[in-house]
C-alpha atoms as a PDB file:
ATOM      1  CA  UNK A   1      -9.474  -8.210  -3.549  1.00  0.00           C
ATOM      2  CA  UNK A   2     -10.792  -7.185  -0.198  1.00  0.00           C
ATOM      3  CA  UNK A   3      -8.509  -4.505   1.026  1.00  0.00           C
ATOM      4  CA  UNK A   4      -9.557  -4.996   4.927  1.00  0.00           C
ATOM      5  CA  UNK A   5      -7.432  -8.220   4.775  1.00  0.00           C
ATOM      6  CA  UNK A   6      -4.286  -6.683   3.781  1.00  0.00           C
ATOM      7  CA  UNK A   7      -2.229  -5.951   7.139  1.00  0.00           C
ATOM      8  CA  UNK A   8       1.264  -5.062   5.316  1.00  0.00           C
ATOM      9  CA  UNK A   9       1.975  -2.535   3.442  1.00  0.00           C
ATOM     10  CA  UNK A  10       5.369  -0.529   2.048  1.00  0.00           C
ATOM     11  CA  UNK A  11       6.403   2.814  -0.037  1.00  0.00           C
ATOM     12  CA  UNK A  12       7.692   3.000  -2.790  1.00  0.00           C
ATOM     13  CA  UNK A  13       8.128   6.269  -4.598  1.00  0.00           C
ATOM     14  CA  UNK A  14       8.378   6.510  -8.409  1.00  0.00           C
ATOM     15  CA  UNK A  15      11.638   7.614  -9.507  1.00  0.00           C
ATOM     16  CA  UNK A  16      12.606   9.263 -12.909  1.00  0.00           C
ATOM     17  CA  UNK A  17      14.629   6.240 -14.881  1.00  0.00           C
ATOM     18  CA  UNK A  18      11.413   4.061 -14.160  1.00  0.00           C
ATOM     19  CA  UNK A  19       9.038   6.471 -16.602  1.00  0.00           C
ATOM     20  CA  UNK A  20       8.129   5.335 -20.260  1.00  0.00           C
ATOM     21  CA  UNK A  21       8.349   7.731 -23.285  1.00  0.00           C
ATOM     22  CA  UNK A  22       4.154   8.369 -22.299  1.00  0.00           C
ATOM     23  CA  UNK A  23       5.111   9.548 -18.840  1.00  0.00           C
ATOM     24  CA  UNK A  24       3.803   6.857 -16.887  1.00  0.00           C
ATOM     25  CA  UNK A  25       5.799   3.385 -14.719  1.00  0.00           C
ATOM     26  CA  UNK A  26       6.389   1.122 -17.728  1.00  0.00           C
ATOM     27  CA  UNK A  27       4.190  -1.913 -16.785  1.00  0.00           C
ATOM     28  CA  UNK A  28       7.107  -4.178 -16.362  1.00  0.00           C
ATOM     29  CA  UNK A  29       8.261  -1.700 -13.050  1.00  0.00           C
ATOM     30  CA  UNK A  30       4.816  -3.320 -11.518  1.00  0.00           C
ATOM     31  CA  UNK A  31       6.472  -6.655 -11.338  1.00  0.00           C
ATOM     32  CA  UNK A  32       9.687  -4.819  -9.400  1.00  0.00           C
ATOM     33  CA  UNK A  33       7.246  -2.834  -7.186  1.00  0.00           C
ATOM     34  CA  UNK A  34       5.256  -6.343  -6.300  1.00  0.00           C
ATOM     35  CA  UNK A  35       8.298  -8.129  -5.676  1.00  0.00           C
ATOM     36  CA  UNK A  36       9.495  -5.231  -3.071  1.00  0.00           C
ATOM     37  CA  UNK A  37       5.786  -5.751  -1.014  1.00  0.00           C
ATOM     38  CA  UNK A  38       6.889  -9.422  -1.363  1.00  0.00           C
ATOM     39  CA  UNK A  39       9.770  -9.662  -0.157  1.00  0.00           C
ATOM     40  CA  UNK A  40       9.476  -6.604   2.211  1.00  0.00           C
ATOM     41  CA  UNK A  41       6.411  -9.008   3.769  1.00  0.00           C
ATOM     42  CA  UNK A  42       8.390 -11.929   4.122  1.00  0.00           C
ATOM     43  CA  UNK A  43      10.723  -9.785   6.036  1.00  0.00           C
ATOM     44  CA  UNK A  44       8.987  -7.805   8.480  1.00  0.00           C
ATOM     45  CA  UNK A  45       6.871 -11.696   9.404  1.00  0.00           C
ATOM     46  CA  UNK A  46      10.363 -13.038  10.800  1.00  0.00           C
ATOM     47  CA  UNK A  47      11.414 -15.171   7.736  1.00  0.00           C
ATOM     48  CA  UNK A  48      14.944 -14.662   6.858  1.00  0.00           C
ATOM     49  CA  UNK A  49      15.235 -13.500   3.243  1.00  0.00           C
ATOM     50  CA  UNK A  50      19.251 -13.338   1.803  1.00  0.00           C
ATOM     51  CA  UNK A  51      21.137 -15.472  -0.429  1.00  0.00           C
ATOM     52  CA  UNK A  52      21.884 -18.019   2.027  1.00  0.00           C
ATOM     53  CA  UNK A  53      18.485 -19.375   2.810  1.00  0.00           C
ATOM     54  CA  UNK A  54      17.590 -18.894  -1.376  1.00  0.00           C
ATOM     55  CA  UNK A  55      20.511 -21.431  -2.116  1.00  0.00           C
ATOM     56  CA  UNK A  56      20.226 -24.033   1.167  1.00  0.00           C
ATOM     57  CA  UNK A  57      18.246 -27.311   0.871  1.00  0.00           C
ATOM     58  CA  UNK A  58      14.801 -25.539  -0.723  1.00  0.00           C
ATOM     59  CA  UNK A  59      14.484 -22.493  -2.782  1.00  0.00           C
ATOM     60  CA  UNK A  60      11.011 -21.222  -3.994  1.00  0.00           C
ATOM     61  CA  UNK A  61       9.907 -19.952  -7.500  1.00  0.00           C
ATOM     62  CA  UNK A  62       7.546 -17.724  -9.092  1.00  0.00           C
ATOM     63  CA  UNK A  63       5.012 -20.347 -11.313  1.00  0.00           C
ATOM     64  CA  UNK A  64       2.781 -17.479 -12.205  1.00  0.00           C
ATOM     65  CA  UNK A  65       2.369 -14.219 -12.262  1.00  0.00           C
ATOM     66  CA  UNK A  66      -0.422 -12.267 -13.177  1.00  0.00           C
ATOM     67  CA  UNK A  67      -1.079  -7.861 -13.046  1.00  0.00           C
ATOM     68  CA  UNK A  68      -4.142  -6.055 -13.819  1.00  0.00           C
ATOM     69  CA  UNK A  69      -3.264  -2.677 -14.502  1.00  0.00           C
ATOM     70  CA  UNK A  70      -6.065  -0.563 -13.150  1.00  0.00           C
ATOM     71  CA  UNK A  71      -4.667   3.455 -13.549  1.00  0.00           C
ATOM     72  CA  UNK A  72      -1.197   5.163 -14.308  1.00  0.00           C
ATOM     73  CA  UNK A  73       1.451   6.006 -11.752  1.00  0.00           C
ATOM     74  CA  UNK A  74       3.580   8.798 -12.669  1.00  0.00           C
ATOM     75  CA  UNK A  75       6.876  10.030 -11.268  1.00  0.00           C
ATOM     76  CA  UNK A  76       7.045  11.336  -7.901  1.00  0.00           C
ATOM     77  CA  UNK A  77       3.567   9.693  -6.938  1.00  0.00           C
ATOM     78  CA  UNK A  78       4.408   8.089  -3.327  1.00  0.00           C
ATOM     79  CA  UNK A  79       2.858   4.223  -3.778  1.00  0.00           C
ATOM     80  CA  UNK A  80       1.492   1.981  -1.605  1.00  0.00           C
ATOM     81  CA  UNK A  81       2.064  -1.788  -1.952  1.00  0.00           C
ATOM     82  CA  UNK A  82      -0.257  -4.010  -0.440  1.00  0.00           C
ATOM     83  CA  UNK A  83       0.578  -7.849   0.563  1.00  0.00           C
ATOM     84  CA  UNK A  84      -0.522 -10.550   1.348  1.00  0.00           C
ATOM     85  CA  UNK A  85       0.019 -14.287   1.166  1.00  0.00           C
ATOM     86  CA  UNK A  86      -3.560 -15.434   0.881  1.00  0.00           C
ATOM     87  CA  UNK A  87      -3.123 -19.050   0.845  1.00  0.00           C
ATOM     88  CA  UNK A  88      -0.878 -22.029   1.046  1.00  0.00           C
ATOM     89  CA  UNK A  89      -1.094 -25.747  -0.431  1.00  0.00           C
ATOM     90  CA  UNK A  90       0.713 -28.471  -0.504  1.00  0.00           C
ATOM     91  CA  UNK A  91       3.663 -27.100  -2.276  1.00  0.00           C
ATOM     92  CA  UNK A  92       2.855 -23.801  -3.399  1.00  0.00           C
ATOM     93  CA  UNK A  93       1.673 -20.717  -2.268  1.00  0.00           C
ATOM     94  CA  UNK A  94      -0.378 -17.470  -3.144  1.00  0.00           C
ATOM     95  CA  UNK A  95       0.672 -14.024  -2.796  1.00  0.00           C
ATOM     96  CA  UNK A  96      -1.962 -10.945  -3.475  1.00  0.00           C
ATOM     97  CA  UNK A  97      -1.099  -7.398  -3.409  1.00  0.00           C
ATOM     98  CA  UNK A  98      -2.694  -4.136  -4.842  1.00  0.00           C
ATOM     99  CA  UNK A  99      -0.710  -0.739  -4.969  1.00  0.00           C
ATOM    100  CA  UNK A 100      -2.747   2.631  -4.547  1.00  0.00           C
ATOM    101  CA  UNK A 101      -1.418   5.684  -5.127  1.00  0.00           C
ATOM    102  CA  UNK A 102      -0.982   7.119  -1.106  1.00  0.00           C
ATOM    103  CA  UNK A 103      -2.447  10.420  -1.241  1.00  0.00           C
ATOM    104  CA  UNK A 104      -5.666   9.824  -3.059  1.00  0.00           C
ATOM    105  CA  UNK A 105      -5.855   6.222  -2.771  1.00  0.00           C
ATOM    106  CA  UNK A 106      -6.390   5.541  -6.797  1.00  0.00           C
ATOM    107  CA  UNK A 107      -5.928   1.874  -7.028  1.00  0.00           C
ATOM    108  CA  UNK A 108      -2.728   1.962  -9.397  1.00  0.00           C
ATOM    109  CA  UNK A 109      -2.383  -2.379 -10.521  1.00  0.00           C
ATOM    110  CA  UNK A 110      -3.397  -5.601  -8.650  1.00  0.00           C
ATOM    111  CA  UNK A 111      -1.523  -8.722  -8.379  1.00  0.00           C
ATOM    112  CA  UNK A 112      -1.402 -12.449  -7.519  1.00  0.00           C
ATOM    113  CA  UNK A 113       1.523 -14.660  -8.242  1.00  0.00           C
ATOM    114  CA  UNK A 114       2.149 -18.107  -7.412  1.00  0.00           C
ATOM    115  CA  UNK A 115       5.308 -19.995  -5.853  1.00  0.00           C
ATOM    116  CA  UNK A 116       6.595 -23.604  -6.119  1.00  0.00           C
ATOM    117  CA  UNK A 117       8.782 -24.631  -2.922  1.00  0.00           C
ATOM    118  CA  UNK A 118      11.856 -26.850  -4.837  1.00  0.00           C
ATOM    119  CA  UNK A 119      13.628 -29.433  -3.730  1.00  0.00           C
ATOM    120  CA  UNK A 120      17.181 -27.439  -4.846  1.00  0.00           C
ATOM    121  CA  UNK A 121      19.145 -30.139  -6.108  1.00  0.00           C
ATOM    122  CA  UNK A 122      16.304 -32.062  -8.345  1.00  0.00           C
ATOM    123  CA  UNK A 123      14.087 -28.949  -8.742  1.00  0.00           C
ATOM    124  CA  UNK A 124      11.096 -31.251  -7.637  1.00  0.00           C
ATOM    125  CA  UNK A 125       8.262 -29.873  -5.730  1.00  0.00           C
ATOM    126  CA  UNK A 126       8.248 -29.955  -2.133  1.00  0.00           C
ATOM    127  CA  UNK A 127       6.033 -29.909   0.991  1.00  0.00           C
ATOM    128  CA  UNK A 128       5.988 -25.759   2.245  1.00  0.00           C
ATOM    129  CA  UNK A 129       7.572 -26.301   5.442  1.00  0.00           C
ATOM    130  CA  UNK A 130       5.622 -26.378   8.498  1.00  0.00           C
ATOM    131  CA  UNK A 131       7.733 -23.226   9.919  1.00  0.00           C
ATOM    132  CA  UNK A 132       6.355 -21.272   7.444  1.00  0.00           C
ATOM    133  CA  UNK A 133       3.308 -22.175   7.609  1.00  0.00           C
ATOM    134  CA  UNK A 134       3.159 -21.172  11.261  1.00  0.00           C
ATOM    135  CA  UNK A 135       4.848 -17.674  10.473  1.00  0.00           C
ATOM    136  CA  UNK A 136       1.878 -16.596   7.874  1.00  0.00           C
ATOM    137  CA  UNK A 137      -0.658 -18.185  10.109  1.00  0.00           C
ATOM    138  CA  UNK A 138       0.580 -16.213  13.042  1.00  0.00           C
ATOM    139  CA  UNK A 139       0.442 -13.050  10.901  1.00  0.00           C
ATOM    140  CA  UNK A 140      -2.502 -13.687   8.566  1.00  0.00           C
ATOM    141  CA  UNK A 141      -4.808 -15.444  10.876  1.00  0.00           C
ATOM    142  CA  UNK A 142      -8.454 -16.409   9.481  1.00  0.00           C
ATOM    143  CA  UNK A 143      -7.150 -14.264   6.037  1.00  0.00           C
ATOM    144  CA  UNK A 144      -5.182 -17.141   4.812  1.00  0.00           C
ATOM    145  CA  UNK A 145      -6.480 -20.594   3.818  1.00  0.00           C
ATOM    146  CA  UNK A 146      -4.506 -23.460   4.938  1.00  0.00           C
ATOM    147  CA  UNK A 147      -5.949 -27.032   4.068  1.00  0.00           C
END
């Protein structure tokens, strides 16, 4: 991933109850700690994120989800979550995100998930709106791909 196209990031620090019995985040937590850069991006780039736009005319799905796992976290360690949505097709859409541990920068996991826009009522694929197209093309700029 090339790090100089990430322009959000969030903290999270590790807390106790999300150790495993070898003292390190149980890999699952890495999905939780993705989804917070996720949704924390969406936020702070002026889309509205609460259960009223998740059950209107749309709603959007994770279709894949993949982690590489690249060192440990342990608790305490303050993380960084990097995010990005790195590009958007007809009706689905790429997130990437990394997470670094803050004070040395050890690259902790990597990430890149996929979601479906739905139709909500059929659960058919639909076009990602033009809105939000304009919202991560106003943030992202040249970093995302748009066809």
């Amino acid at each position: 991933m090339e790090r100089t196209k990430f322009k959000h990031h969030t903290q999270i620090r590790v807390r106790n109850y999300e150790i495993d019995w070898q003292g390190i985040v149980h890999n699952a937590n890495h999905l939780l700690y993705f989804e917070v850069g996720r949704v924390t991006y969406l936020c702070d780039v002026g889309i509205k994120v609460d259960i009223n736009t998740i059950q209107h005319d749309s709603k959007v799905v994770v279709a894949r989800n993949e982690i590489d796992y690249r060192s440990p976290a342990r608790f305490g360690e303050v993380l960084e979550v990097y995010t990005r949505i790195s590009c958007i097709r007809e009706t689905s859409f790429a997130f990437e995100g990394f997470i670094e541990e803050s004070a040395s920068r050890r690259l902790i996991s990597e990430n890149v998930s996929v979601h479906v826009w739905l139709d909500h009522r059929t659960d058919r694929p639909l076009r990602v709106p033009e809105e939000f197209r304009k919202w991560v093309q106003g943030f992202e700029g040249s970093n995302v791909s748009i066809p």
